[in-house]
C-alpha atoms as a PDB file:
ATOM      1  CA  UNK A   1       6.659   5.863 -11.102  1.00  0.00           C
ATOM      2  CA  UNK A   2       8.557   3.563  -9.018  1.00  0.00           C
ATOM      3  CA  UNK A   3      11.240   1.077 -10.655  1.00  0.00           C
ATOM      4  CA  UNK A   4      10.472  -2.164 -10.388  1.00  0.00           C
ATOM      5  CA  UNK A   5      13.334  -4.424  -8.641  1.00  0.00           C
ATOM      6  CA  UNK A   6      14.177  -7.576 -11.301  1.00  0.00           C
ATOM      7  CA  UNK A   7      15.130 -10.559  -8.908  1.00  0.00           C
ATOM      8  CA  UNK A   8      14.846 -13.532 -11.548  1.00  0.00           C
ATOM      9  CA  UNK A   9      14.773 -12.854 -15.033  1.00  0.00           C
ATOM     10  CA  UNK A  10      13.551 -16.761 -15.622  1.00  0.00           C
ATOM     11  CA  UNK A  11       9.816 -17.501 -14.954  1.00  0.00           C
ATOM     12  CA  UNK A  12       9.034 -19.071 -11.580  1.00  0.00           C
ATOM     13  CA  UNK A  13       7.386 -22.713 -11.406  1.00  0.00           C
ATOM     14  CA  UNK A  14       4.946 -22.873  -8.800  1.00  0.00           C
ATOM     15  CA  UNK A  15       1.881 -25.261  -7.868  1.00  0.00           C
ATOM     16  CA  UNK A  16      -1.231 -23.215  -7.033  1.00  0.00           C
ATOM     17  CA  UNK A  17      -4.257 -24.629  -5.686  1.00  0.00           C
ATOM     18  CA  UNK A  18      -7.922 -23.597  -7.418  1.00  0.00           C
ATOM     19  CA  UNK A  19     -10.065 -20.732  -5.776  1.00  0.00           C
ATOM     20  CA  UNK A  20      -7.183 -19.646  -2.949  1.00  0.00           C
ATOM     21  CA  UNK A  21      -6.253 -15.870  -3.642  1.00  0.00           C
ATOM     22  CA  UNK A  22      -2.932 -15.413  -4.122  1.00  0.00           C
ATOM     23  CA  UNK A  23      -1.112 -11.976  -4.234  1.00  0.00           C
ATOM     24  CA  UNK A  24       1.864 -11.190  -6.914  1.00  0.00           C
ATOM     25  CA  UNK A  25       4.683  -9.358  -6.306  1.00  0.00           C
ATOM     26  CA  UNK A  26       4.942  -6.597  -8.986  1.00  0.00           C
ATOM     27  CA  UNK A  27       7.487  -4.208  -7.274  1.00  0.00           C
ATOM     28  CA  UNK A  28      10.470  -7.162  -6.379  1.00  0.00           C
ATOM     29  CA  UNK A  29      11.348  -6.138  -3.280  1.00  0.00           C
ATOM     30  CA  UNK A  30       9.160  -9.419  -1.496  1.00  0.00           C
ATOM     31  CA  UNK A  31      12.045 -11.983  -0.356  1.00  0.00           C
ATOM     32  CA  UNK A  32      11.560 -14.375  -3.292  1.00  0.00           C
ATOM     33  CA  UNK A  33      10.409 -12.069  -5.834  1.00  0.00           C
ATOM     34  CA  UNK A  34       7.652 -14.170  -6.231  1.00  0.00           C
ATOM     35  CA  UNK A  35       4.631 -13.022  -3.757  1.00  0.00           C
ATOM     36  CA  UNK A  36       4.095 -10.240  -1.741  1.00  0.00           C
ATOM     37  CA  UNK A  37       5.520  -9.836   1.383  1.00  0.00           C
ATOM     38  CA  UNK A  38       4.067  -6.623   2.282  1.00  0.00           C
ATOM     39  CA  UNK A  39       7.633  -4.765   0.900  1.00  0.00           C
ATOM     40  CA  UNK A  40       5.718  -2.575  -1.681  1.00  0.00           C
ATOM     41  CA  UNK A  41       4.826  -0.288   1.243  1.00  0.00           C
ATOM     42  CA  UNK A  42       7.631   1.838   0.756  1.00  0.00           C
ATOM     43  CA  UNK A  43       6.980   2.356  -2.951  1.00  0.00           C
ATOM     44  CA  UNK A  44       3.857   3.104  -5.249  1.00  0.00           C
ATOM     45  CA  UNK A  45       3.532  -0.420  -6.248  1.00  0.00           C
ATOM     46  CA  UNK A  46       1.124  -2.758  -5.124  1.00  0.00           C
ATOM     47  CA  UNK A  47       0.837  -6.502  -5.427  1.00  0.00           C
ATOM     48  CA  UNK A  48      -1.880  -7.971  -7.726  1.00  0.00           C
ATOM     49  CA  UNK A  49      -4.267 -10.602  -6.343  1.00  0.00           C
ATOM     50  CA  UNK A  50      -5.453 -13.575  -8.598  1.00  0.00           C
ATOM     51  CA  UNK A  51      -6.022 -17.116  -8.309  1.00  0.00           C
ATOM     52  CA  UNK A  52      -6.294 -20.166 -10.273  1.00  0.00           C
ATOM     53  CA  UNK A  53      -8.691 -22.406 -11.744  1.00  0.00           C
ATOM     54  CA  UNK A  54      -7.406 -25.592 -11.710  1.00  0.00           C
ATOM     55  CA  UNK A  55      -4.909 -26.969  -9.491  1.00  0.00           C
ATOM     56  CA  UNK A  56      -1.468 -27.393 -11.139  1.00  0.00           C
ATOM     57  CA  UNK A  57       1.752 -25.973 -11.438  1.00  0.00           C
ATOM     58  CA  UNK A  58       2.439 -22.679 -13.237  1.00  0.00           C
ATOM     59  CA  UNK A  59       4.714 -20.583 -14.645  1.00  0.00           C
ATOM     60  CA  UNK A  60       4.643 -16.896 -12.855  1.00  0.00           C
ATOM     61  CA  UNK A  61       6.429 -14.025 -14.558  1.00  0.00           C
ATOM     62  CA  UNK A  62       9.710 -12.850 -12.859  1.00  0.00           C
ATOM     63  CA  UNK A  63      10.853 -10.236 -14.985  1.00  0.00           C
ATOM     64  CA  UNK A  64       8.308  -8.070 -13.963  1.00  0.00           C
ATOM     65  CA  UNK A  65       7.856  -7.443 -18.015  1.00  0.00           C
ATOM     66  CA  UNK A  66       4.898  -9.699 -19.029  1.00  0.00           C
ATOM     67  CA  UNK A  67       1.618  -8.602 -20.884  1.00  0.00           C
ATOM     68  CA  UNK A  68      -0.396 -11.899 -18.873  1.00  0.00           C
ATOM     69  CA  UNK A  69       0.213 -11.030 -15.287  1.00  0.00           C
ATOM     70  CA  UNK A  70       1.264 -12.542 -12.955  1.00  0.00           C
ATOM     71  CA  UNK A  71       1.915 -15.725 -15.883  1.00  0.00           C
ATOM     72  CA  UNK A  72       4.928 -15.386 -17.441  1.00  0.00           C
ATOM     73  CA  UNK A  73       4.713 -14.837 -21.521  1.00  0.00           C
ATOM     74  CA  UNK A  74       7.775 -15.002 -22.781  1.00  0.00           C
ATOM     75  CA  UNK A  75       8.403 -11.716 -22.355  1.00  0.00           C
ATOM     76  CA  UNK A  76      12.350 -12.416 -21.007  1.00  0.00           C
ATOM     77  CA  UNK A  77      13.442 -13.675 -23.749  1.00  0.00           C
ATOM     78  CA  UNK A  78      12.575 -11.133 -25.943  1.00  0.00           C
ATOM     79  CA  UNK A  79      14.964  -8.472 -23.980  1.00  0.00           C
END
């Protein structure tokens, strides 16, 4: 299995709006870490799509080590 690249080891705020898909990066390589840029194509990865239900900011995962993806859980501290 592929390694996953670790850009930001802090969660990422972002506001998302209700009902728009969004795609997750879960391999790093995407410019900001954040959302998929297409990079993964050269791996085994692939992004995962999701979206919101209210619109409002949120806290996405950047470690790449949450159990709630793409929502960070605390998960980076615990490392």
């Amino acid at each position: 299995m592929q390694e996953k690249i670790i850009k930001n080891k802090n969660p990422i705020k972002v506001h998302l709006e209700k009902d728009k898909d969004y795609y997750w990066c879960a391999c790093g390589l995407s410019k900001d870490g954040t959302f998929c840029d297409g990079s993964h194509k050269t791996t085994n990865l692939v992004p995962m799509k999701f979206s919101v239900q209210e619109d409002k900011s949120y806290f996405l995962c950047g470690c790449k080590k949450t159990n709630k993806k793409p929502f960070c859980d605390g998960s980076h501290s615990k490392s």
